[in-house]
Protein backbone atom coordinates (compact mmCIF):
# COMPACT_ATOMS: atom_id res chain seq x y z
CA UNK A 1 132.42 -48.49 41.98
CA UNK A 2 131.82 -47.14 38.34
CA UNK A 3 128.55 -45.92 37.49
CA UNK A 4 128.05 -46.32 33.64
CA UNK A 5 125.29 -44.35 31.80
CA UNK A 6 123.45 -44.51 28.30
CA UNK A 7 123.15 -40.60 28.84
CA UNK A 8 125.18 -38.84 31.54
CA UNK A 9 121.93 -37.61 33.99
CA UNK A 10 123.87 -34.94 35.21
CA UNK A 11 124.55 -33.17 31.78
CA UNK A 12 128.22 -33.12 31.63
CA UNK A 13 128.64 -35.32 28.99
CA UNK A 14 126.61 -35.02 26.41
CA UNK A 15 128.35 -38.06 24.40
CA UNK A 16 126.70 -41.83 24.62
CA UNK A 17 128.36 -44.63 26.40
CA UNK A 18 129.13 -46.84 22.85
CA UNK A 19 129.13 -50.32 24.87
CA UNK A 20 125.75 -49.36 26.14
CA UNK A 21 124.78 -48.03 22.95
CA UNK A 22 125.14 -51.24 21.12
CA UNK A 23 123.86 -52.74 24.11
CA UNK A 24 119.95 -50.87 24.22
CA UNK A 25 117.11 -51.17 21.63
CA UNK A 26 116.25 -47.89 20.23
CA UNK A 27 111.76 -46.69 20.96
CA UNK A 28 110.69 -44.86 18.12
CA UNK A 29 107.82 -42.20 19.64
CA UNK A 30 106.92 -40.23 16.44
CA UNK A 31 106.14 -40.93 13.06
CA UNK A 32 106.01 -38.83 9.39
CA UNK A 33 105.52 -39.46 6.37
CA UNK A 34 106.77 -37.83 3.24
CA UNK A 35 105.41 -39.31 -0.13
CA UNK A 36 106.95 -42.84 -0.33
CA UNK A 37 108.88 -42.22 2.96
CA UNK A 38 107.60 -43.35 6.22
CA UNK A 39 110.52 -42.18 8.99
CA UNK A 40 110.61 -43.31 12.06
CA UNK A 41 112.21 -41.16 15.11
CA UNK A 42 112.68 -41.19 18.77
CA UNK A 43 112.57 -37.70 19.51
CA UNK A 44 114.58 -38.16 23.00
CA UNK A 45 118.04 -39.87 21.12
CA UNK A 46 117.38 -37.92 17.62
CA UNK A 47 117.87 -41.58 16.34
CA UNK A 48 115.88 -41.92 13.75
CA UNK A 49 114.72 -44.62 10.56
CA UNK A 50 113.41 -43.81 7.29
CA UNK A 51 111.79 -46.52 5.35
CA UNK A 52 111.30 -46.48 1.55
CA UNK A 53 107.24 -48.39 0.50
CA UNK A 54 106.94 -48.93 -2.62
CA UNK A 55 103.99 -50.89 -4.33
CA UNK A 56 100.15 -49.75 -4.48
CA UNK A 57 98.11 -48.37 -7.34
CA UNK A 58 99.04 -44.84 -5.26
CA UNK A 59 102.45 -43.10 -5.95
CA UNK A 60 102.14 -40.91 -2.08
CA UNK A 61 101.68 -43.47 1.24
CA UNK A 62 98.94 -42.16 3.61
CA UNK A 63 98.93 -42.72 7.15
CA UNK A 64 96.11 -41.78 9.78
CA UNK A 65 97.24 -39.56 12.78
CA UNK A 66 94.46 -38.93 14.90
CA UNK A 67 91.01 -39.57 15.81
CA UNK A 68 88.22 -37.46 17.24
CA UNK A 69 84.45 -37.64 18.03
CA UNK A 70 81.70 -35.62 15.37
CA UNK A 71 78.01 -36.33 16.76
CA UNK A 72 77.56 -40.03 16.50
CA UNK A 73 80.72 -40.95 14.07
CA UNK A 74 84.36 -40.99 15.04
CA UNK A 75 86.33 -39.10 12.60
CA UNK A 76 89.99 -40.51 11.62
CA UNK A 77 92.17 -37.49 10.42
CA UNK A 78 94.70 -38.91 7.94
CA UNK A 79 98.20 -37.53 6.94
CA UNK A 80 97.01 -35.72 3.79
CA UNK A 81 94.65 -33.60 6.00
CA UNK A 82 91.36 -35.74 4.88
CA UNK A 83 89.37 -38.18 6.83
CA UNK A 84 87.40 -40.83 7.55
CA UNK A 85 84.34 -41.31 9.54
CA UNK A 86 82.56 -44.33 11.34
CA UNK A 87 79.52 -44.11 12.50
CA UNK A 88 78.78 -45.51 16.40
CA UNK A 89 75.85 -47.31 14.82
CA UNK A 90 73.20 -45.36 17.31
CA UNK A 91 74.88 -44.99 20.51
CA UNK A 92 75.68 -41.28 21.46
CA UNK A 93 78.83 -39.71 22.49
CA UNK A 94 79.50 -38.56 25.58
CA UNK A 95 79.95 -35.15 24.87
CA UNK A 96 76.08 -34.51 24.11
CA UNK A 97 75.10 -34.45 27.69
CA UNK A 98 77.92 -32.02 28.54
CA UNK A 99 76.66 -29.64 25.25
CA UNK A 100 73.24 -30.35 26.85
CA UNK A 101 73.90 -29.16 29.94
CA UNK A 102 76.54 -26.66 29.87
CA UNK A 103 74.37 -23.66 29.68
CA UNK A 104 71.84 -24.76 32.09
CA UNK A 105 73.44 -24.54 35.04
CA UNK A 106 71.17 -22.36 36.85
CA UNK A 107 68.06 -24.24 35.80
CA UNK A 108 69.07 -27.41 37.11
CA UNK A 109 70.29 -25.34 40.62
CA UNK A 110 66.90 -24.27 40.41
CA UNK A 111 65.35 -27.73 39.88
CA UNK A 112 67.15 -28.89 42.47
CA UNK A 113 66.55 -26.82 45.45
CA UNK A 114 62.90 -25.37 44.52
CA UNK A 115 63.93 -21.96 44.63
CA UNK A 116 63.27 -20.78 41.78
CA UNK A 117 60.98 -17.26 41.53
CA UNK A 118 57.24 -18.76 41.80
CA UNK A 119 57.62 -22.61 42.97
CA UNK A 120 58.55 -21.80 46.79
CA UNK A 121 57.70 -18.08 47.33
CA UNK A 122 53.95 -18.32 46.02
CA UNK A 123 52.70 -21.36 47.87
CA UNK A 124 54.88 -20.42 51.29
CA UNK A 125 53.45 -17.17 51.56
CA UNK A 126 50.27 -17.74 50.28
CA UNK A 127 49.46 -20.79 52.02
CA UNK A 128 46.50 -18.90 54.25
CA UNK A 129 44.46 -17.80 50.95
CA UNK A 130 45.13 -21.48 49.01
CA UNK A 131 43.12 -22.54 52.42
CA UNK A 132 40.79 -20.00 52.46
CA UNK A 133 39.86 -21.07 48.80
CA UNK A 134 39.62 -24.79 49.74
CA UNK A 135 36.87 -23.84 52.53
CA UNK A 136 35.23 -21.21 51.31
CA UNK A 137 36.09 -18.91 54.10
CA UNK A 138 38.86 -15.63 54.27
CA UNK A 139 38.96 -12.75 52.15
CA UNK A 140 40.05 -14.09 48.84
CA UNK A 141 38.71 -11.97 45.73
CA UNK A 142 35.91 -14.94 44.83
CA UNK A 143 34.94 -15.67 47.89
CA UNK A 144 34.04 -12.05 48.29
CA UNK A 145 32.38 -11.28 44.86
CA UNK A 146 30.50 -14.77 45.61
CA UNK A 147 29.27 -13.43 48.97
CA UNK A 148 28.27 -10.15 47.91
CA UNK A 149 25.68 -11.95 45.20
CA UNK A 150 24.26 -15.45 46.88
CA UNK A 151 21.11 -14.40 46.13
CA UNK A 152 21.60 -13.05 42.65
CA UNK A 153 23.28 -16.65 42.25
CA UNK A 154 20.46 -18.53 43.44
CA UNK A 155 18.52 -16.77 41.05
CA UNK A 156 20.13 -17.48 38.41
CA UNK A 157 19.86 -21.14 39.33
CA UNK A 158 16.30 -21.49 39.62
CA UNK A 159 15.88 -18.80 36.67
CA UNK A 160 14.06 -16.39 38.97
CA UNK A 161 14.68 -13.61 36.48
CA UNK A 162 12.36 -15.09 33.96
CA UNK A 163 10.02 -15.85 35.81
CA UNK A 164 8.11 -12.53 35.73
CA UNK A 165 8.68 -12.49 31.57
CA UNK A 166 5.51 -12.92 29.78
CA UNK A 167 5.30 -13.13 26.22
CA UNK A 168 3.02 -11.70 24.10
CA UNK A 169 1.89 -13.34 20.65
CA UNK A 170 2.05 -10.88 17.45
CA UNK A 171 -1.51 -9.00 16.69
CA UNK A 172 -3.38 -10.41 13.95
CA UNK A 173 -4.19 -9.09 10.49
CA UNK A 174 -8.06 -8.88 12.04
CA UNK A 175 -6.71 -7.35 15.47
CA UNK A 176 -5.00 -4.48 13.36
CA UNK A 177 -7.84 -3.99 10.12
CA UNK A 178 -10.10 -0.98 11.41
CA UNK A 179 -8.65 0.06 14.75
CA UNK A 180 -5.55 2.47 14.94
CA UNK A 181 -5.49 1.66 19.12
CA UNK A 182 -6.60 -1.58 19.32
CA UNK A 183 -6.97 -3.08 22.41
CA UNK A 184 -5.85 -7.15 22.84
CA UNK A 185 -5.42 -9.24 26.03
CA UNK A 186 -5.70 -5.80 28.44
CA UNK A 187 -3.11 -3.84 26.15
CA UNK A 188 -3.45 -1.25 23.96
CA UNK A 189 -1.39 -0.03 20.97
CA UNK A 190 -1.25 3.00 18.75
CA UNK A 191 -0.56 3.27 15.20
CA UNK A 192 -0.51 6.39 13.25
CA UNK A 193 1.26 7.71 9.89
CA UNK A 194 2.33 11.12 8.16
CA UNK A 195 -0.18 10.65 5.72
CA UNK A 196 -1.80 7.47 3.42
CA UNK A 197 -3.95 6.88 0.89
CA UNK A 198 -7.57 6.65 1.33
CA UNK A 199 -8.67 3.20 2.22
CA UNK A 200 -7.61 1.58 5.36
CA UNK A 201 -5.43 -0.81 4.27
CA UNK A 202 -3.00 1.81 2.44
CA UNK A 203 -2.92 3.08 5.99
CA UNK A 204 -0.20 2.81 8.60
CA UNK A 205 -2.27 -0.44 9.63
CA UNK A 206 -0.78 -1.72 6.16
CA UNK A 207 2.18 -1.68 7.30
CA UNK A 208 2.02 -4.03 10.06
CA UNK A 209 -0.87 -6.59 8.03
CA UNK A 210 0.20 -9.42 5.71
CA UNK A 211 -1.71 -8.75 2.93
CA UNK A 212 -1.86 -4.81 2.53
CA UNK A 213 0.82 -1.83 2.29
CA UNK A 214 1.28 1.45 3.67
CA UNK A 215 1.03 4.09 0.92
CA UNK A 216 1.95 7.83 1.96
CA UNK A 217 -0.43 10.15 -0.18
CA UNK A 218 0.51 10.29 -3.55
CA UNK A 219 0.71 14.11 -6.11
CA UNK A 220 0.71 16.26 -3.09
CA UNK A 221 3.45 18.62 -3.06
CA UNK A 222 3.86 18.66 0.72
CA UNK A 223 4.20 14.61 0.65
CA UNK A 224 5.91 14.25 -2.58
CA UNK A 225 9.75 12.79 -3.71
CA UNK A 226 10.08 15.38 -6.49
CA UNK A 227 14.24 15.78 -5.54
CA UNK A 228 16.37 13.96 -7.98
CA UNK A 229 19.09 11.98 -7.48
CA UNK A 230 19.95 9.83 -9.57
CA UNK A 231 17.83 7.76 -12.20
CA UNK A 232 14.74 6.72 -10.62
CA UNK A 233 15.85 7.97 -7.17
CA UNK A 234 14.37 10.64 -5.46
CA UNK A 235 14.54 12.50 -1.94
CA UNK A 236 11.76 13.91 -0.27
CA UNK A 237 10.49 16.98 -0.78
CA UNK A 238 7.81 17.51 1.47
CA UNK A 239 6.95 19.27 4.66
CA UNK A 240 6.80 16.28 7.26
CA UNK A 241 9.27 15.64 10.18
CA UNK A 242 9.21 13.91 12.92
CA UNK A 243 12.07 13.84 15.47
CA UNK A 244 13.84 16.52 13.44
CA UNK A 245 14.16 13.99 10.60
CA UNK A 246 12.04 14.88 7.30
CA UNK A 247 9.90 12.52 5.56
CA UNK A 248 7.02 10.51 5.45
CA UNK A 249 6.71 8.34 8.15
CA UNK A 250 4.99 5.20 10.49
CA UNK A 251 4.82 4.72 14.29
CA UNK A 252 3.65 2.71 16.51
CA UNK A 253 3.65 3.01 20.67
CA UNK A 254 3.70 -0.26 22.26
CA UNK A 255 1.98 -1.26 25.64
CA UNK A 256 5.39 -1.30 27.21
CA UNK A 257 9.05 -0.43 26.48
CA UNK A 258 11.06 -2.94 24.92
CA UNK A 259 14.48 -2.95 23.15
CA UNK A 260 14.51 -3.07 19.53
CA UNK A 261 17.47 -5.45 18.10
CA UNK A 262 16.56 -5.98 14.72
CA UNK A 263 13.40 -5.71 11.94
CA UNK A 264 12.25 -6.76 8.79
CA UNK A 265 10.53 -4.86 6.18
CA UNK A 266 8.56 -5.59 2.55
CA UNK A 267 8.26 -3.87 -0.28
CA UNK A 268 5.34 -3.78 -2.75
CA UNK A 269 6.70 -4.41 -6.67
CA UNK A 270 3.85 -2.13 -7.91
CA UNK A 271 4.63 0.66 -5.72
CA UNK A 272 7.99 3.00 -5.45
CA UNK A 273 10.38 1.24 -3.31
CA UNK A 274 12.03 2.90 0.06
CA UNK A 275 15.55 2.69 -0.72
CA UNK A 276 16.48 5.07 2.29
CA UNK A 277 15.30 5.35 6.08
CA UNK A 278 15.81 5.70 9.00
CA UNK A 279 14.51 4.03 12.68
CA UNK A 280 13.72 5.98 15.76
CA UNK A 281 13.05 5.20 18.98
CA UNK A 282 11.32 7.62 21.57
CA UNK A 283 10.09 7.13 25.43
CA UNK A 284 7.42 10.52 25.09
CA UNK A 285 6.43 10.20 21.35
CA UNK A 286 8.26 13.45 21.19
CA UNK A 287 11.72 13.54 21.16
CA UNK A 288 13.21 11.11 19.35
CA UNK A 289 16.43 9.03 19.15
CA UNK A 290 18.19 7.93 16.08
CA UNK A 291 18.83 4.18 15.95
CA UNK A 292 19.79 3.35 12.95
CA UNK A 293 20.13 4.92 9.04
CA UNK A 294 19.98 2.89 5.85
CA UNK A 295 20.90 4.73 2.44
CA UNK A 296 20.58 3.49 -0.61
CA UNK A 297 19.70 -0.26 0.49
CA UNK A 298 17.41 -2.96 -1.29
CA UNK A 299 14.40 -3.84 0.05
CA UNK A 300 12.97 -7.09 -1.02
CA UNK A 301 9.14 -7.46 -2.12
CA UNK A 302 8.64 -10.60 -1.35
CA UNK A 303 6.70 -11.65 1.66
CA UNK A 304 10.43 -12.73 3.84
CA UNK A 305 11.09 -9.33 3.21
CA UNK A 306 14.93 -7.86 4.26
CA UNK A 307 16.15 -8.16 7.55
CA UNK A 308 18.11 -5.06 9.11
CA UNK A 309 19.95 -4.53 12.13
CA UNK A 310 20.26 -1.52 14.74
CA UNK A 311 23.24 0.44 14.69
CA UNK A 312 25.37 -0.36 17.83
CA UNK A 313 27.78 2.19 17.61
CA UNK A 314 25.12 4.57 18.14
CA UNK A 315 24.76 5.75 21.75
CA UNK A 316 20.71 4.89 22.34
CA UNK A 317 21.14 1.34 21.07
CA UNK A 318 20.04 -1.30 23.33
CA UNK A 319 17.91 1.30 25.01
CA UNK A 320 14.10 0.02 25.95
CA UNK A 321 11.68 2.54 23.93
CA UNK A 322 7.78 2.16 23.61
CA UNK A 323 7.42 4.58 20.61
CA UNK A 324 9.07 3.35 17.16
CA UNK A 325 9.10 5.28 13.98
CA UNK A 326 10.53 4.74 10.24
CA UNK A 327 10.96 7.33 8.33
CA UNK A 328 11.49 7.33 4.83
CA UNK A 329 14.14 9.69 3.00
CA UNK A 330 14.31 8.52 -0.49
CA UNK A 331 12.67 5.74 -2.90
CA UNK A 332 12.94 4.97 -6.06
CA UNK A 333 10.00 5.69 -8.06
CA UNK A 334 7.58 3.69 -9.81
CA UNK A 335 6.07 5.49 -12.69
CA UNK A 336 4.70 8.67 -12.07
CA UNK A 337 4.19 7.64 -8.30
CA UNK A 338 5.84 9.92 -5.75
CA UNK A 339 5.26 8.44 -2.91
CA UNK A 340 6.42 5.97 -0.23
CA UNK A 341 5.11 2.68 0.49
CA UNK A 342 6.32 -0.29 2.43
């Protein structure tokens, strides 16, 4: 028997059978196209077909040649090297959850067996103090500071600490008009001053009363801002110091300590003004503490007065004191006046 082939398998003829030839319908597996010319070939035979199109309102045919995928849109790549795109109309290709997920490997390992750093670790070997913390019993950092204060926390609670705090109202113009240690509800206080005018209420009891003003003594070189600054501003120039501070001065020892936050001072229109002072505190009426220093600062003369603060970056502020003092360094004159007032 004769075995008759298209193509010789084994390779040693490389020449077609012709009655098969005729005999077998040509596959065409690629296609080109060159302007007007679309050729068809079969790449295995070499037989190939070229086609002539004519017609169009174009003078170059254009084929497309491949697709691909771009977000939501599949992309048609055409034979001039352009495209065209078509959207999916919302649905989502299938290569977003692979770009999703490609570099997350590890986290979803992770996710998946609970392994990862604080999830398992913490609460396995930990288990003991999350217990301990749920009834108020073991070693655990609250439970101790807790137990080391109950009674400090009960206190708190029933506001045991104010308890003992009694307040005191303010003394009165009338508690404060002859007496420099008056004595009100068992307590006594003590005013006293560098120097002042005559009368009583130009005294250091001015100071503290509604209605008057403290007035240092006026035309007396030891008392007197005769150092010019500026303008009407002068220093002092007198001989009194307190604390190691110069100047004429107030004080006033309270019944107890207490800490001083805060305080508001007047000034009298028709007297010179303080424009710089300072505040003392003391616990012996003899060595003083500085605790605050105001330069050059406006003092208002109405009866609000100006409210002033305590320095804190000083190192005796919020320290309890029962002797106060102000002491004033400069004022700004009025008239001929050269002395201090507020």
């Amino acid at each position: 028997m004769t075995s008759r082939f298209l193509v010789d398998p084994s390779g040693v003829s490389t020449s077609t059978d012709p009655a098969l030839a005729s005999k077998v319908k040509q596959c065409y597996n690629n296609i080109t196209v060159n302007t007007n010319n679309i050729t068809l070939e079969n790449t295995d035979s070499g037989v190939s077909k070229t086609v002539a199109v004519s017609g169009g309102g174009s003078s170059s045919t254009i084929a497309y040649n491949s697709v691909s995928v771009s977000g939501n849109d599949l992309v048609f790549g055409k034979t001039d090297g352009n495209t065209d795109s078509e959207p999916l109309n919302g649905l989502t290709a299938i290569t977003d959850l692979e770009a999703l997920t490609i570099n997350h490997t590890n986290d979803i390992t992770a996710l998946e067996t609970l392994t990862n750093g604080l999830v398992v670790s913490d609460i396995t070997t930990n288990t003991s103090d999350i217990s301990a913390i749920k009834n108020l019993t073991g070693s655990s950092t609250l439970k101790t500071a807790v137990d080391g204060h109950t009674d400090d926390v009960d206190n708190l609670k029933s506001r045991e600490q104010f308890k003992a705090i009694t307040q005191h109202p303010d003394l009165t113009d009338a508690q404060m008009f002859h007496d420099f240690h008056p004595l009100v509800n068992g307590r006594t206080y003590h005013f006293s001053n560098s120097s002042s005018q005559a009368s009583v209420a130009q005294s250091v009891l001015g100071a503290f009363r509604q209605t008057d003003t403290w007035e240092s003594e006026d035309n007396h070189a030891g008392r007197a801002y005769n150092t010019l600054v500026s303008g009407s501003y002068y220093d002092y120039s007198g001989l009194n110091i307190i604390g190691g501070h110069m100047g004429e001065f107030i004080t006033v020892q309270l019944p107890e300590a207490v800490v001083l936050s805060s305080f508001t001072m007047s000034a009298d229109s028709t007297q010179s003004l303080p424009r710089s002072f300072k505040v003392l505190g003391s616990i012996d009426g003899t060595t003083y503490d500085l605790l605050g220093e105001y330069t050059d600062v406006d003092v208002a003369t109405t009866d609000e007065g100006s409210n002033f603060k305590l320095d804190s970056t000083l190192s005796a502020y919020g320290d309890p004191y029962d002797y106060y003092a102000i002491v004033v360094t400069r004022v700004e004159r009025f008239g001929a006046k050269q002395k201090a007032s507020c």
